[in-house]
PDB file of N, CA and C in Angstrom:
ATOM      1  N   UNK A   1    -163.042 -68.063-100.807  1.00  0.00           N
ATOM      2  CA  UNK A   1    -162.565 -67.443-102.031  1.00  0.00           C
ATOM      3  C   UNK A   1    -163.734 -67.133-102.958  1.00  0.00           C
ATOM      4  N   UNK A   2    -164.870 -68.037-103.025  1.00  0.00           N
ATOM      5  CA  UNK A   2    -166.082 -67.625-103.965  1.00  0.00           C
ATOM      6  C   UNK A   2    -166.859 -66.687-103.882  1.00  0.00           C
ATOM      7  N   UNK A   3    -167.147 -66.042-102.812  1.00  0.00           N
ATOM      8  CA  UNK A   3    -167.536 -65.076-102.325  1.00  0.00           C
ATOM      9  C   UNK A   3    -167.271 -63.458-102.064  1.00  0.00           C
ATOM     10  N   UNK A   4    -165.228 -63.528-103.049  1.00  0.00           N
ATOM     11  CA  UNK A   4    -165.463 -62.184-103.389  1.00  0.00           C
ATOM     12  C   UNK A   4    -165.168 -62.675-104.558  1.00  0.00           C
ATOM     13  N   UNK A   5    -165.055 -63.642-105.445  1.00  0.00           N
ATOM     14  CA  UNK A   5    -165.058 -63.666-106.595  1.00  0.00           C
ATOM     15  C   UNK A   5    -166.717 -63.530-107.589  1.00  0.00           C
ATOM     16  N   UNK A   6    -167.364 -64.170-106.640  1.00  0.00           N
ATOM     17  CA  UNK A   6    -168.792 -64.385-107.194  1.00  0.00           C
ATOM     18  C   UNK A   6    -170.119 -65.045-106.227  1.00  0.00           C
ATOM     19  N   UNK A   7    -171.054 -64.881-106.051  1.00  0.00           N
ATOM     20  CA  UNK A   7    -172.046 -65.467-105.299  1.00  0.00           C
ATOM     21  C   UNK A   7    -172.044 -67.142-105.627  1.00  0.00           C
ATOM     22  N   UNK A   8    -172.002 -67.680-104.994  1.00  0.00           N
ATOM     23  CA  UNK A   8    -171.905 -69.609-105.154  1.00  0.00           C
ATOM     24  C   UNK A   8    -173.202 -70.002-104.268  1.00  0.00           C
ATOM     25  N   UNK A   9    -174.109 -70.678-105.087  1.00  0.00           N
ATOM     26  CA  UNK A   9    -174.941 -71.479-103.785  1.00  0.00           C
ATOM     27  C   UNK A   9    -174.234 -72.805-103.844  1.00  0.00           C
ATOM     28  N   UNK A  10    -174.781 -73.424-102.992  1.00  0.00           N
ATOM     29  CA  UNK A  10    -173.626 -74.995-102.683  1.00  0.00           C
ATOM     30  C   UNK A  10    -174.060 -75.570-103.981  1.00  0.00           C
ATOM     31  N   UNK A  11    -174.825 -75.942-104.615  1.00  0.00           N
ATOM     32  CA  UNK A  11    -174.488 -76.739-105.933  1.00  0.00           C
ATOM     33  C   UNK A  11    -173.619 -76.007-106.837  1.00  0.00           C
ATOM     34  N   UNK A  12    -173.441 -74.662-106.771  1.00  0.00           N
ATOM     35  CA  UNK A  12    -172.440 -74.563-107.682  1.00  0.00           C
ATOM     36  C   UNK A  12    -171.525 -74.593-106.805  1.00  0.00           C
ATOM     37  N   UNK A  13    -171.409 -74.405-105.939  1.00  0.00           N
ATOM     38  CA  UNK A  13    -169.940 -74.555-104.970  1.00  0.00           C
ATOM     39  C   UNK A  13    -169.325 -76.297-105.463  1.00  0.00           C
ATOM     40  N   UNK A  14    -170.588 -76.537-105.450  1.00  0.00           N
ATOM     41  CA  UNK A  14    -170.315 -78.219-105.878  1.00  0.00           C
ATOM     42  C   UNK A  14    -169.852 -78.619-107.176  1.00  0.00           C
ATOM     43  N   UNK A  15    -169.963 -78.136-108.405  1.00  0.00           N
ATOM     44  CA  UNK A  15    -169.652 -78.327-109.429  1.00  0.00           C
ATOM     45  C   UNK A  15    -168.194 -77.469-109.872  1.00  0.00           C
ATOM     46  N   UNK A  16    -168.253 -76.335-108.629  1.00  0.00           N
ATOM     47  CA  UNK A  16    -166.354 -75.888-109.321  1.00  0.00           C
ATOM     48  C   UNK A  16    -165.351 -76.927-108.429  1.00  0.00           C
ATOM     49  N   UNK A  17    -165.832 -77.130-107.174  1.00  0.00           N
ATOM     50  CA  UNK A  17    -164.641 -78.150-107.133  1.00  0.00           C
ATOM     51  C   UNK A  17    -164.859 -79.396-107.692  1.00  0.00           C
ATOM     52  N   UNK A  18    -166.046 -79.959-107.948  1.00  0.00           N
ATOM     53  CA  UNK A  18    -165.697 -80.730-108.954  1.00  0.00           C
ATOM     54  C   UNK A  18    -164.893 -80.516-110.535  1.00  0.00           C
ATOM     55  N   UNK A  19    -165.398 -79.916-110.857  1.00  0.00           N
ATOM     56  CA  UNK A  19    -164.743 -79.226-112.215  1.00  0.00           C
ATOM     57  C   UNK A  19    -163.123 -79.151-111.787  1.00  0.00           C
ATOM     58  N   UNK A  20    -162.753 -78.452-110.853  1.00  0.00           N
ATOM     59  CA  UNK A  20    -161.406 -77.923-110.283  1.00  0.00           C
ATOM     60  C   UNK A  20    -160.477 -79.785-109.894  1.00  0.00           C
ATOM     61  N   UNK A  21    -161.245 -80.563-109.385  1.00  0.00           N
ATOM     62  CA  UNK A  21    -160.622 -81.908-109.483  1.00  0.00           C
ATOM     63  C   UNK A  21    -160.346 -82.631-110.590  1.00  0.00           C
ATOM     64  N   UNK A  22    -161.203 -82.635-111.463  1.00  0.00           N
ATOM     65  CA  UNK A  22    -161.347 -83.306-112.353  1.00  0.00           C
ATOM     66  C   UNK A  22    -160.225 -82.650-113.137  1.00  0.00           C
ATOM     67  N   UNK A  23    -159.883 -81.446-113.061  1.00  0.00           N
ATOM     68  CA  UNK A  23    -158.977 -80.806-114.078  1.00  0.00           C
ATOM     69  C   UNK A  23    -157.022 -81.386-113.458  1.00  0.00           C
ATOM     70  N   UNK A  24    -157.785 -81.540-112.206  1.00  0.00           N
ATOM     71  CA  UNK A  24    -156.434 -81.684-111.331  1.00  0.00           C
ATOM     72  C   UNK A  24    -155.903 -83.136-111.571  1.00  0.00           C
ATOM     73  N   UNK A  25    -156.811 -84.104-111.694  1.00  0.00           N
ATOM     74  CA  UNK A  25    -157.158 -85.760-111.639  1.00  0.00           C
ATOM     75  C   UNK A  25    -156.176 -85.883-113.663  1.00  0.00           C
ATOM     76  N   UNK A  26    -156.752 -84.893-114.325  1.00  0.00           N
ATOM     77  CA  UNK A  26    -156.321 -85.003-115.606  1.00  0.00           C
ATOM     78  C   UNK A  26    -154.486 -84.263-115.913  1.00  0.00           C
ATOM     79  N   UNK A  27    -154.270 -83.476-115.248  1.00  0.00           N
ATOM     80  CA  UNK A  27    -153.299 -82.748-115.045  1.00  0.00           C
ATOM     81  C   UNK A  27    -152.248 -83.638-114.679  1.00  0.00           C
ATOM     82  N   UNK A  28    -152.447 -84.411-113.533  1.00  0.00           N
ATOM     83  CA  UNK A  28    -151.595 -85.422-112.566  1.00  0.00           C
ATOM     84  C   UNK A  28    -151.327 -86.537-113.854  1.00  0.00           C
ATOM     85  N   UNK A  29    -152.537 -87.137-114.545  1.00  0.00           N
ATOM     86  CA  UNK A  29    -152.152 -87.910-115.394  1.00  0.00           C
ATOM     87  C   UNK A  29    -150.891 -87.524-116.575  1.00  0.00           C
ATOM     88  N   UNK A  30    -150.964 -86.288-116.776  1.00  0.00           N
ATOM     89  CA  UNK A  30    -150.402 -85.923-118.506  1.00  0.00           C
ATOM     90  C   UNK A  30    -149.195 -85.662-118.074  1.00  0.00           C
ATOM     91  N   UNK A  31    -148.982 -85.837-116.247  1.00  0.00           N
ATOM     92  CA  UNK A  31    -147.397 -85.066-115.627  1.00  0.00           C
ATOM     93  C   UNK A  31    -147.542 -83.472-116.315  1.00  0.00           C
ATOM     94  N   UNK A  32    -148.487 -83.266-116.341  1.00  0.00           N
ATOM     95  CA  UNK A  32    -148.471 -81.466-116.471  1.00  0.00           C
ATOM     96  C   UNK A  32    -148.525 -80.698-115.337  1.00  0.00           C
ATOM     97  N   UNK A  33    -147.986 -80.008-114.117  1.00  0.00           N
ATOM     98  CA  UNK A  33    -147.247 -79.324-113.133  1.00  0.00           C
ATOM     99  C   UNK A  33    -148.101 -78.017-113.204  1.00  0.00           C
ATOM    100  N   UNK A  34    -149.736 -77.491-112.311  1.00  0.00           N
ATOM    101  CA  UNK A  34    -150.440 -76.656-111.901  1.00  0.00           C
ATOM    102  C   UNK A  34    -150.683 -76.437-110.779  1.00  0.00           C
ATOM    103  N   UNK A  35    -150.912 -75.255-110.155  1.00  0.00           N
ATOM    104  CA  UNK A  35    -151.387 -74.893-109.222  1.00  0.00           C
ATOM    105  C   UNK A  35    -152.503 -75.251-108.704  1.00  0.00           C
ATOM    106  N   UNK A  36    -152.974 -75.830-107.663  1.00  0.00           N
ATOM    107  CA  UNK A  36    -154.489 -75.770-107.337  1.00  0.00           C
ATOM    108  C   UNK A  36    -155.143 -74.294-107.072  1.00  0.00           C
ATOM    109  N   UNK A  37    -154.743 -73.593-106.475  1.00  0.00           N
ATOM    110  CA  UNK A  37    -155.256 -72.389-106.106  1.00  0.00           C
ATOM    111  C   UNK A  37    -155.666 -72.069-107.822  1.00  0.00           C
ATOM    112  N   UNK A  38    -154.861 -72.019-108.326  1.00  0.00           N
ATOM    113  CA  UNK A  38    -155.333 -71.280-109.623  1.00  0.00           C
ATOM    114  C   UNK A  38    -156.523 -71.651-110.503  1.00  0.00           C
ATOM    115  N   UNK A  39    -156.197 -73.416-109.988  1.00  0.00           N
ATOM    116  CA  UNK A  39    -157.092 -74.478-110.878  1.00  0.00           C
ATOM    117  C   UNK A  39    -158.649 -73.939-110.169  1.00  0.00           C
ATOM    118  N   UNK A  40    -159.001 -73.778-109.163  1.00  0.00           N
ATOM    119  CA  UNK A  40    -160.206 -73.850-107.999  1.00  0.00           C
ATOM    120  C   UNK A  40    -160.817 -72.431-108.095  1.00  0.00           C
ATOM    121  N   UNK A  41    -159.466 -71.201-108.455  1.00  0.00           N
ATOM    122  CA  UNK A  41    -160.314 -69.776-109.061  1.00  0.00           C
ATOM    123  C   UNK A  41    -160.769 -69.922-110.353  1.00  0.00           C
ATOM    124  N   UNK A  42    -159.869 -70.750-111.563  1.00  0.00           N
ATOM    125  CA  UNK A  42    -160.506 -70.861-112.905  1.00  0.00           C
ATOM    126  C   UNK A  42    -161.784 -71.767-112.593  1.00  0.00           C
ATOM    127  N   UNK A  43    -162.248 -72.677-111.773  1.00  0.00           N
ATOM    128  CA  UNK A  43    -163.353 -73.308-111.696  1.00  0.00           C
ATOM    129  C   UNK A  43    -164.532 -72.184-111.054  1.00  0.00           C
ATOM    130  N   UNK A  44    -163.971 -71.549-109.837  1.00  0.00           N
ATOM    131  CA  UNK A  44    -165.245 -70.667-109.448  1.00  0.00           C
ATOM    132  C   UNK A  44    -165.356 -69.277-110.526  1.00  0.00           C
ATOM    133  N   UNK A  45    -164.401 -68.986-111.072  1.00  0.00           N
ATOM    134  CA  UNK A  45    -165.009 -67.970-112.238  1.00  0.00           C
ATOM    135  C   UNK A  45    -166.025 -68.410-113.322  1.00  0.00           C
ATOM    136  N   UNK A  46    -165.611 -69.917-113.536  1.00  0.00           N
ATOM    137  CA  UNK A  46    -166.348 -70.305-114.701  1.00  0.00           C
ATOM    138  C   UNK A  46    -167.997 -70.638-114.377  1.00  0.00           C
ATOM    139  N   UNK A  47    -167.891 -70.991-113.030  1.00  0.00           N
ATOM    140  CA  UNK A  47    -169.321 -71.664-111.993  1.00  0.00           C
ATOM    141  C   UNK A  47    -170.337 -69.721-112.234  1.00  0.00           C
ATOM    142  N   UNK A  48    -169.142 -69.020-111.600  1.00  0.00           N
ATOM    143  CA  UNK A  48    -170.043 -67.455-111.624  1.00  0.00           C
ATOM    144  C   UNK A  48    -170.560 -67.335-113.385  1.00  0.00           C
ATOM    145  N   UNK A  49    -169.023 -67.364-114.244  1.00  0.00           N
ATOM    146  CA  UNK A  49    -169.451 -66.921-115.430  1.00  0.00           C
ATOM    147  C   UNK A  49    -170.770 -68.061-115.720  1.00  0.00           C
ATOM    148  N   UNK A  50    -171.162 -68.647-115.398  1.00  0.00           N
ATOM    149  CA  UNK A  50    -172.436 -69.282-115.897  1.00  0.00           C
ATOM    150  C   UNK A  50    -173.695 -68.754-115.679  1.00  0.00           C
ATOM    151  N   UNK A  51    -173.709 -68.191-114.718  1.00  0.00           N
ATOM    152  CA  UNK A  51    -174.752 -66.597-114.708  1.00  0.00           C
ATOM    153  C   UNK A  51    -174.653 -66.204-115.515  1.00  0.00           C
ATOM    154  N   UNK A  52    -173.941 -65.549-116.458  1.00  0.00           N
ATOM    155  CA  UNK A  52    -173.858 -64.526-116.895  1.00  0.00           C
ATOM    156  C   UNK A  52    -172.407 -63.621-116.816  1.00  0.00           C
ATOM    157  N   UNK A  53    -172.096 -62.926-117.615  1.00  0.00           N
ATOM    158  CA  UNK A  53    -170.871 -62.068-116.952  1.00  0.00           C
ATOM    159  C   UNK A  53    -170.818 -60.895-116.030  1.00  0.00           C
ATOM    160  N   UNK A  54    -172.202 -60.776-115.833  1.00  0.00           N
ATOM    161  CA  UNK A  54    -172.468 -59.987-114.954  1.00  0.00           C
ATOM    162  C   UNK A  54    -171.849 -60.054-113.224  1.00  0.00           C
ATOM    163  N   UNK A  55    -172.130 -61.508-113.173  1.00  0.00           N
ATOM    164  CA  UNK A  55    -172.405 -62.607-112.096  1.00  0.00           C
ATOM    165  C   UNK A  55    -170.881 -62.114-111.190  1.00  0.00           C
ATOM    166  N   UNK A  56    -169.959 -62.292-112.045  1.00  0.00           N
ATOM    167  CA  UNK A  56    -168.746 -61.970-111.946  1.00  0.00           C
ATOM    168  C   UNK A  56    -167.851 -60.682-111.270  1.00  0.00           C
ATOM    169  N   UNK A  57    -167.142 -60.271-110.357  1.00  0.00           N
ATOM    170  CA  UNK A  57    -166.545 -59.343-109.730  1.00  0.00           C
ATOM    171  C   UNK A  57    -165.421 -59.331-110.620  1.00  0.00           C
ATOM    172  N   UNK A  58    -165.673 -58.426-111.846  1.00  0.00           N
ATOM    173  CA  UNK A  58    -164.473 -58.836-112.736  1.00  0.00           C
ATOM    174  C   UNK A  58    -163.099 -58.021-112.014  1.00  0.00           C
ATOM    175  N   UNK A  59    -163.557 -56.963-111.389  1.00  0.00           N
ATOM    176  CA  UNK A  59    -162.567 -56.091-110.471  1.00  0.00           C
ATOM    177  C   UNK A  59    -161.430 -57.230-110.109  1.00  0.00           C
ATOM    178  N   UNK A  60    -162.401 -57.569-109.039  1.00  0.00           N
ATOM    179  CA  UNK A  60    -161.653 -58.711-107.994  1.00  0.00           C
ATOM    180  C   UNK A  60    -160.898 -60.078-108.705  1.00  0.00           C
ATOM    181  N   UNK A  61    -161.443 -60.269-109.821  1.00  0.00           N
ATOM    182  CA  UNK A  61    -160.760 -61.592-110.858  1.00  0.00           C
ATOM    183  C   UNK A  61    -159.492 -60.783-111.341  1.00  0.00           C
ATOM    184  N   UNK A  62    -159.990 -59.847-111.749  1.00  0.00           N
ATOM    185  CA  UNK A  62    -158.767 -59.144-112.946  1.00  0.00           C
ATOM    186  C   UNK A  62    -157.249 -59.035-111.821  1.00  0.00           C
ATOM    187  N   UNK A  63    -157.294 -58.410-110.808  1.00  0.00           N
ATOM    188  CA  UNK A  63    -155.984 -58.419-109.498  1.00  0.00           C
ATOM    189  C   UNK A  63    -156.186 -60.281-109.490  1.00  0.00           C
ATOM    190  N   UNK A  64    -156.540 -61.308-109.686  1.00  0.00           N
ATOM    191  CA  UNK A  64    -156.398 -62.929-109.358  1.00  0.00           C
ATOM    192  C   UNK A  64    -155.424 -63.033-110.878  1.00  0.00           C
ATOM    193  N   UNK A  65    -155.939 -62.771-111.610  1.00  0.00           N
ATOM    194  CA  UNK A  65    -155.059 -63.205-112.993  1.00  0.00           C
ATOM    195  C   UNK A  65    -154.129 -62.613-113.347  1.00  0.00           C
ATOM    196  N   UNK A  66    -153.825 -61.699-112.777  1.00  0.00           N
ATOM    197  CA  UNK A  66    -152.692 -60.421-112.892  1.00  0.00           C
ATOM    198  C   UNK A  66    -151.827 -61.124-112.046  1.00  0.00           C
ATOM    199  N   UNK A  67    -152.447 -61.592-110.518  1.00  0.00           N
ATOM    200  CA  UNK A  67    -151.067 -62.153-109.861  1.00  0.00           C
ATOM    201  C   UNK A  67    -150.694 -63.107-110.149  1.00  0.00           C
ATOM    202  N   UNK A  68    -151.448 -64.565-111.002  1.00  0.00           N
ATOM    203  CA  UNK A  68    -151.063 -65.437-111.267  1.00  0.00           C
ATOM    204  C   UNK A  68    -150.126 -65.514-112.462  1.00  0.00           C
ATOM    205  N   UNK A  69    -150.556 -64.431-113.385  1.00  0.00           N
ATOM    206  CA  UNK A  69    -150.125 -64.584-114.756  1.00  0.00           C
ATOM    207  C   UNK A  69    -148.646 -63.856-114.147  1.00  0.00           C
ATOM    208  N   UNK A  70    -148.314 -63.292-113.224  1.00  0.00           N
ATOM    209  CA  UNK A  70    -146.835 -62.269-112.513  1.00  0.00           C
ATOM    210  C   UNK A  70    -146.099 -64.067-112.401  1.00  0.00           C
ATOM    211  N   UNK A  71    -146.993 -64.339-111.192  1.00  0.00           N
ATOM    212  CA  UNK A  71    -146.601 -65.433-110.742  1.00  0.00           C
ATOM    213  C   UNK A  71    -145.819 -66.374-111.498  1.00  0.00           C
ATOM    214  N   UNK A  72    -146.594 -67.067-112.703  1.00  0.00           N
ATOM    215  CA  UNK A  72    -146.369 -68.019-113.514  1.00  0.00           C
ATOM    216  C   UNK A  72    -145.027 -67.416-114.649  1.00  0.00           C
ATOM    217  N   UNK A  73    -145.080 -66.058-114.965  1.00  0.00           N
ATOM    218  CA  UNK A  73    -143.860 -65.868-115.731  1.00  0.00           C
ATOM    219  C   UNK A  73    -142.408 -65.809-114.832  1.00  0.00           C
ATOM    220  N   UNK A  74    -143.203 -65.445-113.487  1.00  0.00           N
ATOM    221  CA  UNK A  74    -141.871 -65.608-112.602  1.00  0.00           C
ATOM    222  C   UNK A  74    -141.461 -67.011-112.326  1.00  0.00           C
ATOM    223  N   UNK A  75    -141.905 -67.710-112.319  1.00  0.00           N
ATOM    224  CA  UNK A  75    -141.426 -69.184-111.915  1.00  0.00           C
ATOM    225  C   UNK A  75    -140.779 -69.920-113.503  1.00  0.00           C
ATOM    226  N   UNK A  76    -141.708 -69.520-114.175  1.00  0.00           N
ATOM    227  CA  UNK A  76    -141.520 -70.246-115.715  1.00  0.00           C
ATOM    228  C   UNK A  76    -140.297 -69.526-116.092  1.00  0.00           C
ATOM    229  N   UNK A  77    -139.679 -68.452-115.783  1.00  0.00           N
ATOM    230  CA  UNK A  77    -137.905 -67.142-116.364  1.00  0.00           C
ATOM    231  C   UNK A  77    -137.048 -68.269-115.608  1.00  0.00           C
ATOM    232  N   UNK A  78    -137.505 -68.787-113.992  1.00  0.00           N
ATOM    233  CA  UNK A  78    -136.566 -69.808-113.593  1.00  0.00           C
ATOM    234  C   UNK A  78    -136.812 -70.425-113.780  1.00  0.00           C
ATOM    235  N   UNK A  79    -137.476 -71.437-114.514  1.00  0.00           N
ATOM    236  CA  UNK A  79    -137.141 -72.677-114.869  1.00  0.00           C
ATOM    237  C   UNK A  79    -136.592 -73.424-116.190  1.00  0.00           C
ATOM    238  N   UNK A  80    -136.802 -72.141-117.222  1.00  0.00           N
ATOM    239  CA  UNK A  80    -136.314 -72.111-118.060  1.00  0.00           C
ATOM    240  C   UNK A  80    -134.843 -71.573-118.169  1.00  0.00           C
ATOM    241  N   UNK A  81    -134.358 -70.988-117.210  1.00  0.00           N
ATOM    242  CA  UNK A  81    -133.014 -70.540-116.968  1.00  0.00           C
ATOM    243  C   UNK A  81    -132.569 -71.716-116.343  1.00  0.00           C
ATOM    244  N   UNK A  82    -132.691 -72.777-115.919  1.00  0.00           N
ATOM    245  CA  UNK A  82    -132.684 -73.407-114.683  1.00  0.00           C
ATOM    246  C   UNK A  82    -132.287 -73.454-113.714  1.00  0.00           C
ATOM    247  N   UNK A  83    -132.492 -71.830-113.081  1.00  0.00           N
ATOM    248  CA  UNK A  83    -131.976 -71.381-111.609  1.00  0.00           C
ATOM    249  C   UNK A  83    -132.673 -72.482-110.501  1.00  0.00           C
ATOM    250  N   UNK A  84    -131.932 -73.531-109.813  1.00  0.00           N
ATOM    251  CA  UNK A  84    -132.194 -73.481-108.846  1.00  0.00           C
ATOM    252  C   UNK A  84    -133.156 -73.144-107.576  1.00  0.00           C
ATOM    253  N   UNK A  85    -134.193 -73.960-107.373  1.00  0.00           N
ATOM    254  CA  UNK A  85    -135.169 -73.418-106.385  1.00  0.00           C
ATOM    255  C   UNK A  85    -135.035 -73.558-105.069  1.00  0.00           C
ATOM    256  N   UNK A  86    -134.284 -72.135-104.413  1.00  0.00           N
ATOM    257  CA  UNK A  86    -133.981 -72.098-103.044  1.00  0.00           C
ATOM    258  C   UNK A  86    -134.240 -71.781-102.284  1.00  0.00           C
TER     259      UNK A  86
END
């Protein structure tokens, strides 16, 4: 996944999934209900955005947050309706 989002050498490969756990490790605690996929692209965007914004395939991010943000209002209309997940 980092690799069309952004160039990663392994230490930063190393610090978004760290970053991406640590967010997950805190999440699990508060019973707050996230995606990993989503958690592990907000970590490798942030690893690229540390280059610079250049660093970044904003193309390729912008279709990642578009489907998540589709995603998340679609799940969040049912659960707030409380349709049933079938």
């Amino acid at each position: 996944m980092g690799q069309k989002i952004t160039k990663l050498k392994p230490f930063e490969g190393f610090c978004a999934e760290s970053a991406g756990a640590i967010t997950l490790f805190a999440a699990t605690h508060f019973g707050i209900p996230v995606s990993t996929t989503h958690v592990i692209t907000g970590a490798i965007i942030g690893a690229g955005a540390r280059k610079g914004a250049s660093a970044v395939k904003w193309g390729v991010t912008t279709k990642n947050l578009l489907g998540m943000a589709s995603y998340n209002s679609c799940i969040s209309s049912r659960w707030c309706n409380n349709v049933p997940f079938s």
